[in-house]
Protein backbone atom coordinates (compact mmCIF):
# COMPACT_ATOMS: atom_id res chain seq x y z
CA UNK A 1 81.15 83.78 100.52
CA UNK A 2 80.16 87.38 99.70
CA UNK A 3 82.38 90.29 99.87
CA UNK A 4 81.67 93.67 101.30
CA UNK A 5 81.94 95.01 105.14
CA UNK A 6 78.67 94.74 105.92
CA UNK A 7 79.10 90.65 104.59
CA UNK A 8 82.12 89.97 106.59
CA UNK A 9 81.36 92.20 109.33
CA UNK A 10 82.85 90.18 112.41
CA UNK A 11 85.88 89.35 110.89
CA UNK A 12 86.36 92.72 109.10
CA UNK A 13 85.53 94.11 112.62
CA UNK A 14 88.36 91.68 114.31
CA UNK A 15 91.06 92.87 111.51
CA UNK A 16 90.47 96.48 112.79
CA UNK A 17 91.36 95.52 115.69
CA UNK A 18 94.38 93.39 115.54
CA UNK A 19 95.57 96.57 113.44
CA UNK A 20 95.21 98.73 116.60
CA UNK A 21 97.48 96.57 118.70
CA UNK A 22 99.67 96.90 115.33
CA UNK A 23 99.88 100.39 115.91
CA UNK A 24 100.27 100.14 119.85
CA UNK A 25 103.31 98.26 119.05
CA UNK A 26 104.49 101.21 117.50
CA UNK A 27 103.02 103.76 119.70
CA UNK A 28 105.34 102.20 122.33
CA UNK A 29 108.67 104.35 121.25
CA UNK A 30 107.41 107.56 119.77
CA UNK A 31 107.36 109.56 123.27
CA UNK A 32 109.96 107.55 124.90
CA UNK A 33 112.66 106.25 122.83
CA UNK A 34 114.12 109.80 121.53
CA UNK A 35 114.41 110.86 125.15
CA UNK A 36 116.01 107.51 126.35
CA UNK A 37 118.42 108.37 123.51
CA UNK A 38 119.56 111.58 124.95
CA UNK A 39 119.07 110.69 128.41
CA UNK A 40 120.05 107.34 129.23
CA UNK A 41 122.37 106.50 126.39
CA UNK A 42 123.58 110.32 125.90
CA UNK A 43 123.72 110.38 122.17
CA UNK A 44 124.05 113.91 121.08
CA UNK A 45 124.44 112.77 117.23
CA UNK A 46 121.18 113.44 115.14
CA UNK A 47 122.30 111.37 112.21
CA UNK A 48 123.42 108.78 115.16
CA UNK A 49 120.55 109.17 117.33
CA UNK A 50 118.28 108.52 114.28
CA UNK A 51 119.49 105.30 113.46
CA UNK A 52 116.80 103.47 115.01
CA UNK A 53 114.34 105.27 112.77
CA UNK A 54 116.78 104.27 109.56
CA UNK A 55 116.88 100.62 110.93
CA UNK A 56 112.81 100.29 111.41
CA UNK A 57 112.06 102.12 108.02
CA UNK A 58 114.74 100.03 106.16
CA UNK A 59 113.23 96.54 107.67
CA UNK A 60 109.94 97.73 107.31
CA UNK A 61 110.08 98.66 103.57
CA UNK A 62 111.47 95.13 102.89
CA UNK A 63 108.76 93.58 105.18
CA UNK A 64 106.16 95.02 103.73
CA UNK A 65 107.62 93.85 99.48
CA UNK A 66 107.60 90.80 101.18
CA UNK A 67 104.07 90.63 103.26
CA UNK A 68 102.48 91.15 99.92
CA UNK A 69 104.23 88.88 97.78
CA UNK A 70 103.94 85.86 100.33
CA UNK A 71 100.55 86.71 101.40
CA UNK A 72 99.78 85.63 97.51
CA UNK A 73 101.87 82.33 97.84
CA UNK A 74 101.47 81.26 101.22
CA UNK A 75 98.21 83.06 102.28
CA UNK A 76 97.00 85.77 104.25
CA UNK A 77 97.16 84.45 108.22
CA UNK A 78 100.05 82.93 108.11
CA UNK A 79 102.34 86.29 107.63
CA UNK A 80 100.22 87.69 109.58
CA UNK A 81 101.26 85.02 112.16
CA UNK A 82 104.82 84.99 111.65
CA UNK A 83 104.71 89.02 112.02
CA UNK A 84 103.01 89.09 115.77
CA UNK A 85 105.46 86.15 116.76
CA UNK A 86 108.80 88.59 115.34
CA UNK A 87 106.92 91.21 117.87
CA UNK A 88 106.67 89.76 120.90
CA UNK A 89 111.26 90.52 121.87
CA UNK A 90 110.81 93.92 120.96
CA UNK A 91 109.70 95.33 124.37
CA UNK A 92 111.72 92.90 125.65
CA UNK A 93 115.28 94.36 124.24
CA UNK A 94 114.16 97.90 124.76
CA UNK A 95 113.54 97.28 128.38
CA UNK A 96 117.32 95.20 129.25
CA UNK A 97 119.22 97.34 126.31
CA UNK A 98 122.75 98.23 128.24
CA UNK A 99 123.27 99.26 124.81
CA UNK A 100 122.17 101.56 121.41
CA UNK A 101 122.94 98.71 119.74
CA UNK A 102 120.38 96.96 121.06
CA UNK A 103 118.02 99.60 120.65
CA UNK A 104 118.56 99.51 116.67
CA UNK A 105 118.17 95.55 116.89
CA UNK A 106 115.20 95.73 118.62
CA UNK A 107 114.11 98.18 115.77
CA UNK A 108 115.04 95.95 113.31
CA UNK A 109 112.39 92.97 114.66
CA UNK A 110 109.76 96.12 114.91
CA UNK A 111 109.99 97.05 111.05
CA UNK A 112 109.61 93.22 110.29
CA UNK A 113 106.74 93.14 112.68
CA UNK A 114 105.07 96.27 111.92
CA UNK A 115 105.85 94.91 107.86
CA UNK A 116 104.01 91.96 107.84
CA UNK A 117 101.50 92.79 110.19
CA UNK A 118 100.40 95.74 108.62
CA UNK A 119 100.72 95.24 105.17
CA UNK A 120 98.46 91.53 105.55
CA UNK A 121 95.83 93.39 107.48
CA UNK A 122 95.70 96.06 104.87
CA UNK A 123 95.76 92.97 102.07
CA UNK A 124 93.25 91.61 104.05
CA UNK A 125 90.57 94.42 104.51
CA UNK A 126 90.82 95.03 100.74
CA UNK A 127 90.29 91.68 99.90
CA UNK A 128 86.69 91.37 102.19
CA UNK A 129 85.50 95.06 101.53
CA UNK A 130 84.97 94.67 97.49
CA UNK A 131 85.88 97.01 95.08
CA UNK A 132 82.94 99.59 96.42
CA UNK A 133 84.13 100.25 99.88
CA UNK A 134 87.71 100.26 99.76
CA UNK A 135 88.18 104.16 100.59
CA UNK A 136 86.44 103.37 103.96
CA UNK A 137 87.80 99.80 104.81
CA UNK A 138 91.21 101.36 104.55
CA UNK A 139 89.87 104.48 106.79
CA UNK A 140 88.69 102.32 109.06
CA UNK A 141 91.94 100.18 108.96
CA UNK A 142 94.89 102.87 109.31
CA UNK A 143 92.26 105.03 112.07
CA UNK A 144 92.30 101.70 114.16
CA UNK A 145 95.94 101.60 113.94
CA UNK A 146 96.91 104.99 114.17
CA UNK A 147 94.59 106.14 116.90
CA UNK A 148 96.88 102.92 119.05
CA UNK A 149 99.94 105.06 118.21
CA UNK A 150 98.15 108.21 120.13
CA UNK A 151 96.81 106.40 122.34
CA UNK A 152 100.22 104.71 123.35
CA UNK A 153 102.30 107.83 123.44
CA UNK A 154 100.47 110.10 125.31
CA UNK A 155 99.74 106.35 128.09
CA UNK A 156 103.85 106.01 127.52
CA UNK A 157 104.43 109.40 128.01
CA UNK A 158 102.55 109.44 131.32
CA UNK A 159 104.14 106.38 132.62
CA UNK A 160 107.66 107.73 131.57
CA UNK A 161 106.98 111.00 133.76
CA UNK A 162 105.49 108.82 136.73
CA UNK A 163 107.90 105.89 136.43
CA UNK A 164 110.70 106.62 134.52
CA UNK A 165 111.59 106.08 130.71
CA UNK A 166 112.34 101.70 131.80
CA UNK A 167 110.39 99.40 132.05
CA UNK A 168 106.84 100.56 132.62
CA UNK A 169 106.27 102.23 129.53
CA UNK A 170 107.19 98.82 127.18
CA UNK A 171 105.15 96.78 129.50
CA UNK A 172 102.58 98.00 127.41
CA UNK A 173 104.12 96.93 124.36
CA UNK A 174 104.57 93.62 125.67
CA UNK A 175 100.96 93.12 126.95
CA UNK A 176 100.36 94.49 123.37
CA UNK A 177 102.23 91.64 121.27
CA UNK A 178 100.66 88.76 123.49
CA UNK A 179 96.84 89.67 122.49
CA UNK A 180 97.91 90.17 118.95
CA UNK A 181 99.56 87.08 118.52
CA UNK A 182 96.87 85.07 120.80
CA UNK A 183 93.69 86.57 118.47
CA UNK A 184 95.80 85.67 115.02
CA UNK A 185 96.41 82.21 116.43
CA UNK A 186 93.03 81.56 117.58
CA UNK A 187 90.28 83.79 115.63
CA UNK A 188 91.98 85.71 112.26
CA UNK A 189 90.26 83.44 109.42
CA UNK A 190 91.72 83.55 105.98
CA UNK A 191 90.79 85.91 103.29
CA UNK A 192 92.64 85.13 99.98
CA UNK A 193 89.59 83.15 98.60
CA UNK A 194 87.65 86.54 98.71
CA UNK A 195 90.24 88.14 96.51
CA UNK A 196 89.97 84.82 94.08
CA UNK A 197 86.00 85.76 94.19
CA UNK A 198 86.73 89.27 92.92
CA UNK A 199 89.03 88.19 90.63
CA UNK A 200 86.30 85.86 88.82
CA UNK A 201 84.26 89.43 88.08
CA UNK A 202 87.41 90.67 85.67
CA UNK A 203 87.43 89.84 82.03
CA UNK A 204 90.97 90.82 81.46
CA UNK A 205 93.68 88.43 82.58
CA UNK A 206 95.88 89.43 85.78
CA UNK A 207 98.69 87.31 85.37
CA UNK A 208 102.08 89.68 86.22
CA UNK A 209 105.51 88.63 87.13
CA UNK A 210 106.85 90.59 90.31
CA UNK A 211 108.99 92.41 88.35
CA UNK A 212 105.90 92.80 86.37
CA UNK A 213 104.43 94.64 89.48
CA UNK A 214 107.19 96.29 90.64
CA UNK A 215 108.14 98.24 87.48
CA UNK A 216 103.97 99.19 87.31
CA UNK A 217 104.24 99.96 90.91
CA UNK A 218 107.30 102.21 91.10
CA UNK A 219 107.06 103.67 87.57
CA UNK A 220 105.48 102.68 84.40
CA UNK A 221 101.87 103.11 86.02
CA UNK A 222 100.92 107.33 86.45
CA UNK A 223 98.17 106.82 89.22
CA UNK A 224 100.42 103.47 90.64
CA UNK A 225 103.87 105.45 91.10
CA UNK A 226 102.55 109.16 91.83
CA UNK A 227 101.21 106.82 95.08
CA UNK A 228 104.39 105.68 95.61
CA UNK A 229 106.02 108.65 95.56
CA UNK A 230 103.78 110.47 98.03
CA UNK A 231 103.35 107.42 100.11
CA UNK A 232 107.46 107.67 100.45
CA UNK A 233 107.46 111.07 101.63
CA UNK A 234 104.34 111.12 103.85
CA UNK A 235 106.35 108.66 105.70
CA UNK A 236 109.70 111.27 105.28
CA UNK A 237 108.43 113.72 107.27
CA UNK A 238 106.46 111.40 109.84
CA UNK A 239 110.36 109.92 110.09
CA UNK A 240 111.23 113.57 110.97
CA UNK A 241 107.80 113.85 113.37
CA UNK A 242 109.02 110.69 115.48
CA UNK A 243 112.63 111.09 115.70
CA UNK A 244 113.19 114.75 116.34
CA UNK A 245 110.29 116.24 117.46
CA UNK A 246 110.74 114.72 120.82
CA UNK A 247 114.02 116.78 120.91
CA UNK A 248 113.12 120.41 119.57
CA UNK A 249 110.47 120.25 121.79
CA UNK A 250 112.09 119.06 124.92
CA UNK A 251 115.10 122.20 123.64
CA UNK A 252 112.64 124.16 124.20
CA UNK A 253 112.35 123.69 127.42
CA UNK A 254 108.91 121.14 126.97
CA UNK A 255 108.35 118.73 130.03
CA UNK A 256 108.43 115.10 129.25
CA UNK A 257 104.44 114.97 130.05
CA UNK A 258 103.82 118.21 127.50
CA UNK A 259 106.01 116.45 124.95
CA UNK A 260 104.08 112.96 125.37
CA UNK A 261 100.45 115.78 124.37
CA UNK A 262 102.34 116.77 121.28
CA UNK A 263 103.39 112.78 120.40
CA UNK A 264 100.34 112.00 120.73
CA UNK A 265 98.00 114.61 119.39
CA UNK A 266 99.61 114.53 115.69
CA UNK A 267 98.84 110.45 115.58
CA UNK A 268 95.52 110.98 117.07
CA UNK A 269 94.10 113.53 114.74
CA UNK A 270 95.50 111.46 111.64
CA UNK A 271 94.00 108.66 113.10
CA UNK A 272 90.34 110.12 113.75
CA UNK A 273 90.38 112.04 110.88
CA UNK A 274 90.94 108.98 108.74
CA UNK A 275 87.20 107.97 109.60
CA UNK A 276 86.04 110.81 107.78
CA UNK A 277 88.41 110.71 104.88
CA UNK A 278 88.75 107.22 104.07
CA UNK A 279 84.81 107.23 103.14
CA UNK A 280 84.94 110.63 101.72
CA UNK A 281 87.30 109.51 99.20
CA UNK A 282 84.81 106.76 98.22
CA UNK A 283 82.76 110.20 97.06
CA UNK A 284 84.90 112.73 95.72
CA UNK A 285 87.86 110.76 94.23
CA UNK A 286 91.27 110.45 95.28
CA UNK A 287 93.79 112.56 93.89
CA UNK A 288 92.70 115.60 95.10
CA UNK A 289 92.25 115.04 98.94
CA UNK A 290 96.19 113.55 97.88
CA UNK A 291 97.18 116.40 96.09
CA UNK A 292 96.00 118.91 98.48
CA UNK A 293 97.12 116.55 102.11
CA UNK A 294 100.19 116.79 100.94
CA UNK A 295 100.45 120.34 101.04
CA UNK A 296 98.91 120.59 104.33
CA UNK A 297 101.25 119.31 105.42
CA UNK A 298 103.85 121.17 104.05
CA UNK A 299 102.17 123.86 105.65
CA UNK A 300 102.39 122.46 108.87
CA UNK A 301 105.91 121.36 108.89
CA UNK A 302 106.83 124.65 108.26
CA UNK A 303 104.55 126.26 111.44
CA UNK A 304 106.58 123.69 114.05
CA UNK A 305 109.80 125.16 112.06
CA UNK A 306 108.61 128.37 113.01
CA UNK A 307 107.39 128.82 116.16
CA UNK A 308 108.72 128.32 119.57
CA UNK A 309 105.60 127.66 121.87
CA UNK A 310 103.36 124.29 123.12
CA UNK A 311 100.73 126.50 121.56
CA UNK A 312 101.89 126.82 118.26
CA UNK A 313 103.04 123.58 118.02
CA UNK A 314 99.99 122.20 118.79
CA UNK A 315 98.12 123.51 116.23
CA UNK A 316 100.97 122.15 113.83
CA UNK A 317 100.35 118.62 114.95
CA UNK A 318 96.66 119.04 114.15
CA UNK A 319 97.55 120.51 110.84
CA UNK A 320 99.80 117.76 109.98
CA UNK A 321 97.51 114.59 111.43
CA UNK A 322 94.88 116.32 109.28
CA UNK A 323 97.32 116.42 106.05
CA UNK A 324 98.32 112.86 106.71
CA UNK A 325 94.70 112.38 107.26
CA UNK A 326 93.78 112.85 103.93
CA UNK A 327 96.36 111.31 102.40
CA UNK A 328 97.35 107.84 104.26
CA UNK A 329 93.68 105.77 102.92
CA UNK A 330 93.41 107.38 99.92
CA UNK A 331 96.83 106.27 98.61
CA UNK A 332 95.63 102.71 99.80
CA UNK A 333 92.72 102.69 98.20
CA UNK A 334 94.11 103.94 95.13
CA UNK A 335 96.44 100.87 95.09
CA UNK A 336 93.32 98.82 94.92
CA UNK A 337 91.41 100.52 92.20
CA UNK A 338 93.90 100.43 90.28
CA UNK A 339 96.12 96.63 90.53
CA UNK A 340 93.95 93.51 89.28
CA UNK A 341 93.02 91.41 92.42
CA UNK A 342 95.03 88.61 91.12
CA UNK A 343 98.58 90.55 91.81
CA UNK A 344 96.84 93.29 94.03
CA UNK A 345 98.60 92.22 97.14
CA UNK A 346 101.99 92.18 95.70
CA UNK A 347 101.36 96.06 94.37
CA UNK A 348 100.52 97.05 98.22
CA UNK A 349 103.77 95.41 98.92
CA UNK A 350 105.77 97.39 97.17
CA UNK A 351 103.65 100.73 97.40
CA UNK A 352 104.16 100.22 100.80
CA UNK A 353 108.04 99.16 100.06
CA UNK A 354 108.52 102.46 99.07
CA UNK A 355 106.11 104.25 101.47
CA UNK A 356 108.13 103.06 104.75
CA UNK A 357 111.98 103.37 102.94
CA UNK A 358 110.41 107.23 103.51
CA UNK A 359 111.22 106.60 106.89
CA UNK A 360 115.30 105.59 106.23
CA UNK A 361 115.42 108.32 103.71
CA UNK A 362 113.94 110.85 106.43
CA UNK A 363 116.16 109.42 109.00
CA UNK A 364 119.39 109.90 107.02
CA UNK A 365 118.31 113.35 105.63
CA UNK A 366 117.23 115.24 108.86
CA UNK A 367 120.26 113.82 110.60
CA UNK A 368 122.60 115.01 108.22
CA UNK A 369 121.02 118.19 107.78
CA UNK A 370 119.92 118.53 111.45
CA UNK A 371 123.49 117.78 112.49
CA UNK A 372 125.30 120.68 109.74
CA UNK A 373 122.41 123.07 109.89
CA UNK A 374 120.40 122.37 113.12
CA UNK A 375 116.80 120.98 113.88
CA UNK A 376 114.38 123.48 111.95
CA UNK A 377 116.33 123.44 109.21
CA UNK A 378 115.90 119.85 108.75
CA UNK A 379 112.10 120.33 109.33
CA UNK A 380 112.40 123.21 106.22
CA UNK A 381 114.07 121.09 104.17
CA UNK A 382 111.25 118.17 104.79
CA UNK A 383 108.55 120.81 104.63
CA UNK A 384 109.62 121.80 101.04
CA UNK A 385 110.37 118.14 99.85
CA UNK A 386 106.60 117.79 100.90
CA UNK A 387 105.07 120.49 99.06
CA UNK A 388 106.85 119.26 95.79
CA UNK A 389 105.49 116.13 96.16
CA UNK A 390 102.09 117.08 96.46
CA UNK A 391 102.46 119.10 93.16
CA UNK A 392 103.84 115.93 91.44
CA UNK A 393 100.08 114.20 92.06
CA UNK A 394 98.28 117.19 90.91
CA UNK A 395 100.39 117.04 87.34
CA UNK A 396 100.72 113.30 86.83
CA UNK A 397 98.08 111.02 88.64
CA UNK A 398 94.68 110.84 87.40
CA UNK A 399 91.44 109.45 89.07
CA UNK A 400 91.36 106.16 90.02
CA UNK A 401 87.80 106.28 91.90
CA UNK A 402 85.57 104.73 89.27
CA UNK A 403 82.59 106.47 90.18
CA UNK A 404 84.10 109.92 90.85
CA UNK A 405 85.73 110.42 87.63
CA UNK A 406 86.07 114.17 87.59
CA UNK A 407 88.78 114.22 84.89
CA UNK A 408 89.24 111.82 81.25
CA UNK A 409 91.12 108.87 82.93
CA UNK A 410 93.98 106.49 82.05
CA UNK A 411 92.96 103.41 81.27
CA UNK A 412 92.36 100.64 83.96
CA UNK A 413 94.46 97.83 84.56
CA UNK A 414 92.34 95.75 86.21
């Protein structure tokens, strides 16, 4: 047993993708499920129309506190099991809902599924990559997943426009949650002895208690929390992206086919661009390309709250993929420089506890403020949020790269 990519290339190589029919799983609603709101359940509510993002986000963030903490006890494959058998209703309920409510269940089972999932094939590709590598496993990783979200909302998009918003766009979902589940079952091997290998290499002890890991995590830690605080609003704003972009755009006047391009072109750039990122942070550190994402996208937020044309808003979405681009592996792979591999999968858990509760927190904010002050001033509001956060890395977080120290650095806890 060896670690490294190159060492556990097949089953490194299957990981990426089970993560991309992760992310398909997730692509499946981006396009469709705001218009279905509007249109076939006539929701006119942003707060109440939103709840589905506030249910997913909320599930998901305890999913993921959870994926990490039993993926220590129990091992690796079986949450990842237990998340691709939660998946495979989802499509189902969207497809027979004669109700919202059962859009917000079905929501529900997708944050546990995209929670467990997720978070073990993250666990997972840290724990075969090595300490070395780990900027471009996780590049690798959320690119695979994130380039299924495109993918599936520009194919959902297209199906929606040629066969209406039921059922042909979550057939793909379904077909979707079948392979996943049938390659976990049959071919997913398990990796936890590779973090007990790494482990072995570290002369200081990593015995933590969760609470231990959680107060390190969310707080105590500067490189540890300043993650967790820009992993929670990354996912803010992409909370805002999926659940009322849909609707400026279609306000504007935006055919469903146009508005399936924009869905899809934001996912697709921060998927693609991860490829070049995730190993670039291997080389230049992380906490700038964090710092300085973060204001990109900022930047961008504040172009789609400005502008009024497919044009503009296009070049938005590639600003903000690009933003989240820089940011979404490097926070990752901070995680794992930093946490000892002996309670390592328990500090992605709740790094990405707090990432995805940016999702309920986005939900609640822009529908409040979308529904008092209307849809670009929710995106303002998120814009700003962003920026801030961005600055917050720049003051507190050092480097966590160990060989692209650019700065005297805390020291490390592993």
């Amino acid at each position: 047993m060896q670690l490294g990519i190159r060492a556990n290339l097949a089953q490194f190589s299957l990981l990426v993708a089970v993560n991309a029919l992760v992310g398909g799983m997730l692509g499946q609603e981006r396009t469709v499920l705001p218009l279905l709101a509007e249109q076939t359940f006539h929701l006119t509510g942003y707060t109440f129309l939103l709840t589905y993002v506030l249910a997913f986000g909320a599930t998901k963030a305890a999913a993921n506190y959870f994926a990490g903490t039993w993926s220590d006890r129990f091992g690796r494959k079986p949450v990842l099991l237990a998340g691709w058998l939660i998946a495979v209703p989802v499509p189902l309920l969207l497809i027979w809902a004669p109700s919202w409510g059962w859009v917000v269940a079905a929501n529900v089972l997708l944050g546990l599924n995209q929670g467990l999932t997720w978070s073990t094939t993250v666990i997972m590709k840290i724990d075969l990559a090595g300490p070395r590598r780990r900027g471009l496993a996780m590049g690798l990783n959320e690119a695979s997943g994130y380039v299924a979200v495109a993918a599936t909302a520009l194919a959902t998009g297209y199906l929606a426009a040629r066969y209406g918003l039921r059922p042909a766009p979550f057939l793909l979902g379904l077909s979707y949650a079948a392979l996943g589940l049938g390659l976990t079952a049959v071919a997913v091997r398990e990796t936890r002895d590779h973090a007990g290998l790494e482990t072995a290499g570290h002369r200081a002890s990593g015995e933590l208690t969760d609470r231990q890991v959680f107060s390190r995590t969310s707080l105590r830690e500067p490189a540890l929390s300043s993650a967790s605080q820009a992993g929670m609003v990354n996912n803010l704003n992409d909370g805002l992206a999926w659940g009322l972009f849909p609707i400026l755009f279609a306000t504007a006047g935006l055919p469903v086919s146009r508005i399936g391009v924009l869905a899809a072109l934001y996912p697709a750039v921060w998927g693609l661009g991860q490829l070049v990122t995730g190993p670039l942070s291997d080389r230049w550190g992380r906490k700038w390309l964090i710092a300085v994402g973060m204001l990109v996208q900022a930047g961008a937020l504040g172009i789609v709250a400005a502008v009024n044309s497919f044009t503009g808003w296009s070049i938005a979405a590639v600003l903000l993929g690009l933003g989240t681009a820089m940011v979404y592996p490097t926070l990752l792979a901070s995680i794992g420089d930093v946490a000892h591999p002996a309670w390592r999968a328990r500090a992605v858990g709740v790094y990405r506890l707090w990432r995805d509760g940016g999702f309920a927190i986005g939900a609640i904010l822009a529908g409040v403020v979308a529904d008092a002050w209307g849809l670009r001033a929710a995106v303002w509001v998120v814009a700003v949020i962003t920026a801030a956060s961005g600055l917050v890395v720049a003051l507190r977080m050092y480097e966590t790269h160990p060989a692209a120290h650019r700065e005297p650095t805390q020291p490390h806890l592993a």
